[in-house]
N, C-alpha and C. Protein backbone atom coordinates (compact mmCIF):
# COMPACT_ATOMS: atom_id res chain seq x y z
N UNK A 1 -7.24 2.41 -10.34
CA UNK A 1 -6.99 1.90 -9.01
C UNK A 1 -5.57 1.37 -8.90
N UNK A 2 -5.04 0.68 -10.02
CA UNK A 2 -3.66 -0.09 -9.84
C UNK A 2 -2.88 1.16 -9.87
N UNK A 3 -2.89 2.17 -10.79
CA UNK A 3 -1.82 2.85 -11.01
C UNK A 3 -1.09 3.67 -9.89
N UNK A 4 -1.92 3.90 -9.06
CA UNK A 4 -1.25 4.31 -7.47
C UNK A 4 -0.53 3.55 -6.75
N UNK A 5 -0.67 2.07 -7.04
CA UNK A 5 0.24 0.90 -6.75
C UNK A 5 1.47 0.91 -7.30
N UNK A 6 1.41 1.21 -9.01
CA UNK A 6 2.75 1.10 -9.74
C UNK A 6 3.48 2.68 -9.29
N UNK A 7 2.89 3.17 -9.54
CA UNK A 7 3.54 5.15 -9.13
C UNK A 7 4.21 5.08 -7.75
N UNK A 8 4.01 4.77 -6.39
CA UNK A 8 4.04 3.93 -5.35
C UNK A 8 5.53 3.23 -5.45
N UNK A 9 5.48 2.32 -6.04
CA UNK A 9 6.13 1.11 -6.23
C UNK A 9 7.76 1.44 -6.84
N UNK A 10 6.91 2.46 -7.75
CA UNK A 10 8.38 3.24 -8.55
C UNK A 10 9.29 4.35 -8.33
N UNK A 11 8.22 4.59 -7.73
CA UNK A 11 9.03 5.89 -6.28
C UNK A 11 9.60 5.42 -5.44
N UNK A 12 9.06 4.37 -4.73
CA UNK A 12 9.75 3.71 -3.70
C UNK A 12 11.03 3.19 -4.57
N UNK A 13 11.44 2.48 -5.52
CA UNK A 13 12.26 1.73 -6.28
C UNK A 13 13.34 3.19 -6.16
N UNK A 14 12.70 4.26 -6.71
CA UNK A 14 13.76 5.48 -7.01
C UNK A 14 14.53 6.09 -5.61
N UNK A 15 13.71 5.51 -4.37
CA UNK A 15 13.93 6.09 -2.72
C UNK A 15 15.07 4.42 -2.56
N UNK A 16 14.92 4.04 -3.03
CA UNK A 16 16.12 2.98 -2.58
C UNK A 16 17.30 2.97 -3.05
N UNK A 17 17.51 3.17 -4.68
CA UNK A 17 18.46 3.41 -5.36
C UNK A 17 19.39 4.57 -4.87
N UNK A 18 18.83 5.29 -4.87
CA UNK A 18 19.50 6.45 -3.98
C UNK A 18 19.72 6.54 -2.73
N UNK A 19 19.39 6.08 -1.77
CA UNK A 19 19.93 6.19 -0.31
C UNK A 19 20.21 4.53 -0.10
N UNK A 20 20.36 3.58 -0.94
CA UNK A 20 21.42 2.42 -0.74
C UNK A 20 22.98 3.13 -0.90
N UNK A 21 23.05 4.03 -1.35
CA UNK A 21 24.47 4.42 -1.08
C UNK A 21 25.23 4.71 0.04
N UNK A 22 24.32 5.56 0.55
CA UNK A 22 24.53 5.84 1.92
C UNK A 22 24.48 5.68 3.17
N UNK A 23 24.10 4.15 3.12
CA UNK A 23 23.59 3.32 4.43
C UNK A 23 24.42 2.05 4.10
N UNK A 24 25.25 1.61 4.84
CA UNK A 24 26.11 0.31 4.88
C UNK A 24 26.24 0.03 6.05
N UNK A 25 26.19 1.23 7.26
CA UNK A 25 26.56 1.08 8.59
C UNK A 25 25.32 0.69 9.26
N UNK A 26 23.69 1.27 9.00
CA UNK A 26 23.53 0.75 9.95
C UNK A 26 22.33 -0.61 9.63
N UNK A 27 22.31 -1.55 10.29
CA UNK A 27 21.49 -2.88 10.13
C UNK A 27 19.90 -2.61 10.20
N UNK A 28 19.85 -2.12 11.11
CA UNK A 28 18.21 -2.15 11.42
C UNK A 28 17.84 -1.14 10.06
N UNK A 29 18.60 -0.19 9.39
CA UNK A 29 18.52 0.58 8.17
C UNK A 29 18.11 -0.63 7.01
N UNK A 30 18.69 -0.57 6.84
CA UNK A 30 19.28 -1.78 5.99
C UNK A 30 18.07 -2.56 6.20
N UNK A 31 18.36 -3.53 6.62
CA UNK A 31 16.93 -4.46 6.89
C UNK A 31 15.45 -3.89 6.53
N UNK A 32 15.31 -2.69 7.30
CA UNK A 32 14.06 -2.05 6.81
C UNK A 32 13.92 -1.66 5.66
N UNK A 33 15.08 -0.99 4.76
CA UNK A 33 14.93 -1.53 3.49
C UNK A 33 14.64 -2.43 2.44
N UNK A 34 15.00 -3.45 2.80
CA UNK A 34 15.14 -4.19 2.09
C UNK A 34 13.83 -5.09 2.18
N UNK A 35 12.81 -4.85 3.39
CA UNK A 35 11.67 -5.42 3.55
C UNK A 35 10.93 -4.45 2.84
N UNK A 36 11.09 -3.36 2.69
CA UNK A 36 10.29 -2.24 2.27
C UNK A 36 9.97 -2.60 0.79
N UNK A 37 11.35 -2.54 0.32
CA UNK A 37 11.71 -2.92 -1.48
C UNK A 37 10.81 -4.30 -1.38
N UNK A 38 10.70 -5.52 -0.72
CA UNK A 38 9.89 -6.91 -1.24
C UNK A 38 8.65 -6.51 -0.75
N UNK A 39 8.34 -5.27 -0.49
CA UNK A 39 6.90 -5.06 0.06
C UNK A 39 6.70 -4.47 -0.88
N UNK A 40 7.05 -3.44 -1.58
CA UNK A 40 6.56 -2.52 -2.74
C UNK A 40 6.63 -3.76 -4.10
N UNK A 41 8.19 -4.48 -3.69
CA UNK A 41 7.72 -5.43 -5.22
C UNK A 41 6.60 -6.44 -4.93
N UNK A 42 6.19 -6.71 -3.59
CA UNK A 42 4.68 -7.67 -3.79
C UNK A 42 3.70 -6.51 -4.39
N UNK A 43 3.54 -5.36 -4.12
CA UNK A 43 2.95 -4.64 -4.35
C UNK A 43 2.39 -4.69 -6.01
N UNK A 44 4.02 -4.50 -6.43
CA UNK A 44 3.81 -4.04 -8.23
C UNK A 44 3.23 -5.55 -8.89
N UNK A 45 3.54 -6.53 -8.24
CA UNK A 45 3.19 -8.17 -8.90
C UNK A 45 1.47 -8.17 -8.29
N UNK A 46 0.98 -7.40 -7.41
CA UNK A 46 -0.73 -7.80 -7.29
C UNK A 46 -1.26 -6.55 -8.16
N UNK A 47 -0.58 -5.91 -8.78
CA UNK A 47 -0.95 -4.33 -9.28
C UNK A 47 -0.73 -4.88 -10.85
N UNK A 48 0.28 -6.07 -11.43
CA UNK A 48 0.20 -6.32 -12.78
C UNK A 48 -0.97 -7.30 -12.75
N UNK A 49 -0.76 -8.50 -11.76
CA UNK A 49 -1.87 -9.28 -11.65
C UNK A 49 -3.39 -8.29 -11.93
N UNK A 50 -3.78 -7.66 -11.30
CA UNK A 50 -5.13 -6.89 -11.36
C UNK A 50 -5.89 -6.59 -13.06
N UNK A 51 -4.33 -5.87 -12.99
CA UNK A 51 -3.85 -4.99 -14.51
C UNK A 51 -4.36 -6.00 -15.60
N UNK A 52 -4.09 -7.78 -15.49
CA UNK A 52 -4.32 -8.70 -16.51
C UNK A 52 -5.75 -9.41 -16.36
N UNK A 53 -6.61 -9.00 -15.49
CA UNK A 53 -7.66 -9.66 -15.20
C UNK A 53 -8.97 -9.09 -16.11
N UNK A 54 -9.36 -10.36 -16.76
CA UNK A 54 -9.77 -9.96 -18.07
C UNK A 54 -12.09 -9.96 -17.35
N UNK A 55 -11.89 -8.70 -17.69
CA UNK A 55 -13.74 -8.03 -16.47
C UNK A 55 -15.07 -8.79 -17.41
N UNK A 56 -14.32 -9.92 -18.37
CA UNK A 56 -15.58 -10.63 -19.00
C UNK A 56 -15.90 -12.21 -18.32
N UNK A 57 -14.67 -12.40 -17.84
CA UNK A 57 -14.48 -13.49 -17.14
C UNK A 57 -15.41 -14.16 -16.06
N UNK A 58 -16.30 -14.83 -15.44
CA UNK A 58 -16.80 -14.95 -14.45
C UNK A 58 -16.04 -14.98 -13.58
N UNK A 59 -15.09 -15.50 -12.96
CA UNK A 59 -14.05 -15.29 -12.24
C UNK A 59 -13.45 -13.87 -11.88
N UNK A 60 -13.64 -13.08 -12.71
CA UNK A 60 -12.56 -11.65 -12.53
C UNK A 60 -13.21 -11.02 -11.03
N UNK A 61 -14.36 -11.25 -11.01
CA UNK A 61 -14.70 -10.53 -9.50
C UNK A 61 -13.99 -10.92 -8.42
N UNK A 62 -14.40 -12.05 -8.39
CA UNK A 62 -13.49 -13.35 -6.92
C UNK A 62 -11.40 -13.13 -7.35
N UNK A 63 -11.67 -13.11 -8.48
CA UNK A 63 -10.05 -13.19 -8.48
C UNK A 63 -9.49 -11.64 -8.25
N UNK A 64 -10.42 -10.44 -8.21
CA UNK A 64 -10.12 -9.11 -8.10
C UNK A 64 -10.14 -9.24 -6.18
N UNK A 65 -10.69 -9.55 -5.19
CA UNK A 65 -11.46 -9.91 -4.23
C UNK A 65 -9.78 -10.47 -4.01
N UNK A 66 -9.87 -11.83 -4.42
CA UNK A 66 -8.26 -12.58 -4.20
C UNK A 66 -6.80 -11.55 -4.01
N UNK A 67 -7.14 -10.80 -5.21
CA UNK A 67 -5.51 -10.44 -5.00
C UNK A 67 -5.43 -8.96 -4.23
N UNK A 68 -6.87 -8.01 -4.09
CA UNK A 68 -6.72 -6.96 -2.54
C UNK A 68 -6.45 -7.66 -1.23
N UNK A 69 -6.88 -8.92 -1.47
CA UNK A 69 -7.06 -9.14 -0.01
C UNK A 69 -5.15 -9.88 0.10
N UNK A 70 -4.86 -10.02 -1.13
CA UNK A 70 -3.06 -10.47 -0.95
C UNK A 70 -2.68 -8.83 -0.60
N UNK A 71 -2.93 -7.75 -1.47
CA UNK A 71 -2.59 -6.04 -0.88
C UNK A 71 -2.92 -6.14 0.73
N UNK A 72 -3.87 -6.57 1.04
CA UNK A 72 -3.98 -5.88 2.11
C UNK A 72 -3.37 -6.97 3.24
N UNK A 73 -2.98 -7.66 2.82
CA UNK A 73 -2.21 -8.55 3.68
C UNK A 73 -0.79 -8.22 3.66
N UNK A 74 -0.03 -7.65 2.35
CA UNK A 74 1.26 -7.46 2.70
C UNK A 74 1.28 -5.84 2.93
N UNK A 75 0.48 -5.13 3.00
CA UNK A 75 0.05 -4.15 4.25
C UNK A 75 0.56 -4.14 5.68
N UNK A 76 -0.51 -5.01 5.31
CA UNK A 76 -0.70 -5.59 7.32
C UNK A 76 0.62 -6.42 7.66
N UNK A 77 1.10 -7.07 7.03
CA UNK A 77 3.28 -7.40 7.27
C UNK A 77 3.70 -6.09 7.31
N UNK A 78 4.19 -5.11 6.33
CA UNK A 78 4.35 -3.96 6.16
C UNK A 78 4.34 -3.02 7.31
N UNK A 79 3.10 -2.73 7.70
CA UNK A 79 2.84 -2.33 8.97
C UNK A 79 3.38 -2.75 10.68
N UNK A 80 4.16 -3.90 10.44
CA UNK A 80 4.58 -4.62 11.22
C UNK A 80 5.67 -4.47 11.32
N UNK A 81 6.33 -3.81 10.19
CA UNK A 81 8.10 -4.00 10.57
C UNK A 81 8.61 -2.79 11.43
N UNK A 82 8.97 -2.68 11.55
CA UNK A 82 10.07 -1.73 12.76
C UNK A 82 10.83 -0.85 11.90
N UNK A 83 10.08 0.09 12.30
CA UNK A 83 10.87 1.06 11.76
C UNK A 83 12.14 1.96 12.06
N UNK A 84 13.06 1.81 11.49
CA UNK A 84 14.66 2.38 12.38
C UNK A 84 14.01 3.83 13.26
N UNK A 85 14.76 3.94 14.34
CA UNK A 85 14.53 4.87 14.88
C UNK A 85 15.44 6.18 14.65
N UNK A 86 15.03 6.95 13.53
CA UNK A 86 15.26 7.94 12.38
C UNK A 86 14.42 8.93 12.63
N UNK A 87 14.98 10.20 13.28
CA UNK A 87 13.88 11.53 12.78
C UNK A 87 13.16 11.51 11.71
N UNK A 88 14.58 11.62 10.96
CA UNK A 88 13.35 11.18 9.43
C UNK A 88 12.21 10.19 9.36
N UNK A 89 12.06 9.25 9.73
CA UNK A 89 10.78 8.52 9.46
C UNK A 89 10.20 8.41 10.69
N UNK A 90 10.52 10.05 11.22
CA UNK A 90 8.92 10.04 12.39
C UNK A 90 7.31 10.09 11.15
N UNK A 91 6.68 9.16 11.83
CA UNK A 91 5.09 9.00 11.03
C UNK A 91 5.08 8.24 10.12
N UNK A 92 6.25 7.40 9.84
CA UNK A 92 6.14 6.31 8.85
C UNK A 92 5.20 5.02 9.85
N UNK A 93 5.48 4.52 10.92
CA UNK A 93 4.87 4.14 12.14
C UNK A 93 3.22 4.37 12.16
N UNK A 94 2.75 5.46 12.09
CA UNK A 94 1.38 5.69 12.30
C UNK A 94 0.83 5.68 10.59
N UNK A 95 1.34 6.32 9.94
CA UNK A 95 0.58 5.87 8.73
C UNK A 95 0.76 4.37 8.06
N UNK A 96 1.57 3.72 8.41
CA UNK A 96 1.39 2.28 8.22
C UNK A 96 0.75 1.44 8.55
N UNK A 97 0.23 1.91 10.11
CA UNK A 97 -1.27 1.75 10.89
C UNK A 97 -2.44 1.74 9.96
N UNK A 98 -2.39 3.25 9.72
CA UNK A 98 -3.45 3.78 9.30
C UNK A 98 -4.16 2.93 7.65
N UNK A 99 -2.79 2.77 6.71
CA UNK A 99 -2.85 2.18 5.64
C UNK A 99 -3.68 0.76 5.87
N UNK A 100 -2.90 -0.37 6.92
CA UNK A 100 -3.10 -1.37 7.35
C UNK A 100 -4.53 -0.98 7.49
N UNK A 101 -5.33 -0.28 8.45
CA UNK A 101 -6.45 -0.09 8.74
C UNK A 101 -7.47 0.43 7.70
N UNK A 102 -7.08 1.53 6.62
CA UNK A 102 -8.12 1.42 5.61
C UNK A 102 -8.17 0.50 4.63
N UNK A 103 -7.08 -0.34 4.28
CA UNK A 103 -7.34 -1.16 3.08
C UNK A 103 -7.62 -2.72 3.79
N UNK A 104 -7.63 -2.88 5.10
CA UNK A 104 -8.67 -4.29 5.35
C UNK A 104 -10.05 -3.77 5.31
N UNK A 105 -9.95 -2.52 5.96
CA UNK A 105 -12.14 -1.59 5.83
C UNK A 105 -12.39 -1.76 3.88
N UNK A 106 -11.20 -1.35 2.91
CA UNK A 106 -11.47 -1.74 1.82
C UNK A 106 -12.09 -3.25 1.11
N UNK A 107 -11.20 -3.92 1.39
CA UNK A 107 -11.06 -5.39 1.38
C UNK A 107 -12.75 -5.99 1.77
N UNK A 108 -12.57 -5.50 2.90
CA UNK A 108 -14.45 -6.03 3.67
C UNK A 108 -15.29 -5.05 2.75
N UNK A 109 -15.39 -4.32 2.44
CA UNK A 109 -16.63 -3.37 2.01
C UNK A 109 -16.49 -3.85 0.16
N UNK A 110 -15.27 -4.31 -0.13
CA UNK A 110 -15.50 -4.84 -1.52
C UNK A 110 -16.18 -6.08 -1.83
N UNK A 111 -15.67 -7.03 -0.61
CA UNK A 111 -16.33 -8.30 -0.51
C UNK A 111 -18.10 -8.22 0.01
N UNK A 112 -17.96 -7.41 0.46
CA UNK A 112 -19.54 -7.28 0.71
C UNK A 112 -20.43 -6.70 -0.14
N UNK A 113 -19.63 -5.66 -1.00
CA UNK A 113 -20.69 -5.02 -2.11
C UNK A 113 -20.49 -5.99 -3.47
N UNK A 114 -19.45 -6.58 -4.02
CA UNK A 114 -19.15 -7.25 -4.79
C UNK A 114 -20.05 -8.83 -5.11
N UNK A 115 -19.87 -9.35 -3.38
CA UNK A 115 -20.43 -11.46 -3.97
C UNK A 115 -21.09 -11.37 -2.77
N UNK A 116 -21.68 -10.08 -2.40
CA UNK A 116 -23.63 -10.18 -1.96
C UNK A 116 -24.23 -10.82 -2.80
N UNK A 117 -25.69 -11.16 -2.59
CA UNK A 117 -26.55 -11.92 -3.66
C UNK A 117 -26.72 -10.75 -4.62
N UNK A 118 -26.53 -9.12 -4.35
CA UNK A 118 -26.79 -8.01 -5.40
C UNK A 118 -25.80 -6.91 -5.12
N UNK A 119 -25.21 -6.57 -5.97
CA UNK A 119 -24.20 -5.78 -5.96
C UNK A 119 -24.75 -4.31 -5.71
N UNK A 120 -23.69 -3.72 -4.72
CA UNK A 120 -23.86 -2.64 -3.63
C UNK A 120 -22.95 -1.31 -4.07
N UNK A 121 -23.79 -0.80 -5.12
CA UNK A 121 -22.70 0.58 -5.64
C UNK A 121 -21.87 1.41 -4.06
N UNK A 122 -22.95 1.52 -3.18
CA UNK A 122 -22.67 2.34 -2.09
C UNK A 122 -21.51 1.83 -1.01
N UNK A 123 -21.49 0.53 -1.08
CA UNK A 123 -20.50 -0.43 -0.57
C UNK A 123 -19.28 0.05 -1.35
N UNK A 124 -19.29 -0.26 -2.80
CA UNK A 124 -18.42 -0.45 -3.17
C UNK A 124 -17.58 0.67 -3.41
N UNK A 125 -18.11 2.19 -3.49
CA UNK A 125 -17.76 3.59 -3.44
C UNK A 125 -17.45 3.66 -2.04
N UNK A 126 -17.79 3.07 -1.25
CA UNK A 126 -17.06 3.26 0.29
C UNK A 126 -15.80 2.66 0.46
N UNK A 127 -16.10 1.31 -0.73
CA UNK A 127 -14.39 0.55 -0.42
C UNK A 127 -13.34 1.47 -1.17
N UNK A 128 -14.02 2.09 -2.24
CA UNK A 128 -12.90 2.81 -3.28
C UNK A 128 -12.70 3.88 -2.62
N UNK A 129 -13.10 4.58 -1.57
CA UNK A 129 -12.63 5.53 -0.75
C UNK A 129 -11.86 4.91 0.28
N UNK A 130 -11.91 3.79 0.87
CA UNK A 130 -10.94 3.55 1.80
C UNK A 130 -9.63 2.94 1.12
N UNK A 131 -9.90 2.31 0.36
CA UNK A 131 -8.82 2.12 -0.89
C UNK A 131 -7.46 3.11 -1.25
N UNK A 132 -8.20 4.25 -1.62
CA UNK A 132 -7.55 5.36 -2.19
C UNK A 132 -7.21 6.25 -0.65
N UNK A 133 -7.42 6.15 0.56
CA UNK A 133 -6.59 6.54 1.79
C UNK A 133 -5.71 5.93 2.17
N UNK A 134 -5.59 4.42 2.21
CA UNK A 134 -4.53 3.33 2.16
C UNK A 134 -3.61 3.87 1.11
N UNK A 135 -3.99 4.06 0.16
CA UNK A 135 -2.49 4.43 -1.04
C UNK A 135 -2.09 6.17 -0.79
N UNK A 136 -2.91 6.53 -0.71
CA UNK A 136 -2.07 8.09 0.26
C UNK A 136 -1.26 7.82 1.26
N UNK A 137 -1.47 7.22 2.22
CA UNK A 137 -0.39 6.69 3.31
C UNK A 137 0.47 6.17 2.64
N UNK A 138 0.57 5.23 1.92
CA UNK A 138 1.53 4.64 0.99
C UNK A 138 2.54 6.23 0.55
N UNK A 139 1.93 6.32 -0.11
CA UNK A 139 2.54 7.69 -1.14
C UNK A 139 3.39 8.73 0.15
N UNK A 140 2.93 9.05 1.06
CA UNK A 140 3.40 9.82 2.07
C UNK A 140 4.52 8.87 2.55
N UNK A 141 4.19 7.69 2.67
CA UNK A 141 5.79 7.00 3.55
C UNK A 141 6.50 6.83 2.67
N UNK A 142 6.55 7.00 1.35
CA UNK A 142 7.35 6.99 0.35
C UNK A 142 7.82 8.39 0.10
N UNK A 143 7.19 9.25 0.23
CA UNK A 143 7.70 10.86 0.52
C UNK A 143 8.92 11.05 1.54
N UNK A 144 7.97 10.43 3.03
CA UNK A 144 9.07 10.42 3.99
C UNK A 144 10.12 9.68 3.49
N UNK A 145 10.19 8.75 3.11
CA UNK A 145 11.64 8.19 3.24
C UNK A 145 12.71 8.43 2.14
N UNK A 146 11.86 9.26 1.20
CA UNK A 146 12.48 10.09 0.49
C UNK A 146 13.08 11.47 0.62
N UNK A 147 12.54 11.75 1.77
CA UNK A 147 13.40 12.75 3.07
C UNK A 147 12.38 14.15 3.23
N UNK A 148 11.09 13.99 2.51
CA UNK A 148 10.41 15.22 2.35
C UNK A 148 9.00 14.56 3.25
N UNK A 149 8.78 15.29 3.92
CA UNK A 149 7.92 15.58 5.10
C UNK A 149 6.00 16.32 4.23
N UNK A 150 5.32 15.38 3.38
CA UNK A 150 4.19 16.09 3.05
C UNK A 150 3.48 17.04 3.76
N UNK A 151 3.36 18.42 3.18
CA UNK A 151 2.30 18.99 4.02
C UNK A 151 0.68 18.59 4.49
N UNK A 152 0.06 17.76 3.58
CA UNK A 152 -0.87 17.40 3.70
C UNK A 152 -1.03 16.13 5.05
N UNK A 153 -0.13 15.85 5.38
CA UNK A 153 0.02 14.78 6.22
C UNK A 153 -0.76 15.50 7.35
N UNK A 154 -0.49 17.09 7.75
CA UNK A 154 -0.96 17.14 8.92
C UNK A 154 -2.49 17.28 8.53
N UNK A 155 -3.24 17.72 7.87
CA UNK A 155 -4.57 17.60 7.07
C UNK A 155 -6.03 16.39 6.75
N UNK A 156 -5.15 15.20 7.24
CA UNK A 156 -5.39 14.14 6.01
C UNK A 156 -7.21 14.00 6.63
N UNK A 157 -7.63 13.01 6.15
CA UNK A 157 -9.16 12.84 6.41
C UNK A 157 -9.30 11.80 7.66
């Protein structure tokens, strides 16, 4: 589950390094960068956090519960910023929606199959599917802004 966070995170890292060269002129560029980069690095810090959470713990459930619901909150910021108005990042806009929108449906369907009085395989295979559509959107706006347009985008579920 984390590793689509770090893969994500490191692509995005590799989409900045390279087109910080070429953007000095414009601000609203710029800016959206640079929110992008502290959005992917909250990203990789709830993705090591996860990574260290030890599954013998009584705690590891509630503290797994704790730090999606920090993902899906800097999502939902994420989803909020303004995106330069760039051909290139036509659909960065709607799949940031979309992300925002499956990983709070994640978030709720984990908390509900998880610290019910009985744990809900069917819940919780519903959250790991909305989960894993949130990080496709991810992965695609990291495509886009890496200047390549996924084919699957027009496809998606």
């Amino acid at each position: 589950m984390t590793k689509i966070i770090k893969t994500i995170y490191i692509l995005f890292c590799m989409v900045l390094i390279l087109s910080l060269s070429g953007c000095g002129d414009n601000k609203a560029l710029d800016e959206y960068q640079e929110k992008m980069e502290l959005f992917f690095e909250k990203l990789g810090d709830y993705d090591n956090a996860m990574n260290s959470l030890d599954p013998d713990l009584d705690s590891s459930i509630s503290d797994m519960i704790y730090y999606l619901e920090g993902i899906s909150e800097a999502i939902h910021e994420m989803a909020a910023y303004e995106v330069p108005d760039l051909d290139s990042f036509d659909g960065i806009e709607e799949l940031a929606k979309q992300a925002n929108e499956y990983m709070t449906e994640a978030v709720s369907l984990y908390r509900e199959a998880y610290l019910a009085s009985e744990y809900n395989d069917d819940l919780a295979e519903a959250a790991y599917e909305n989960y894993e559509r949130a990080n496709l959107r991810l992965r695609y706006i990291v495509e886009i802004l890496r200047g390549d347009i996924p084919e699957e985008i027009f496809v998606t579920d």
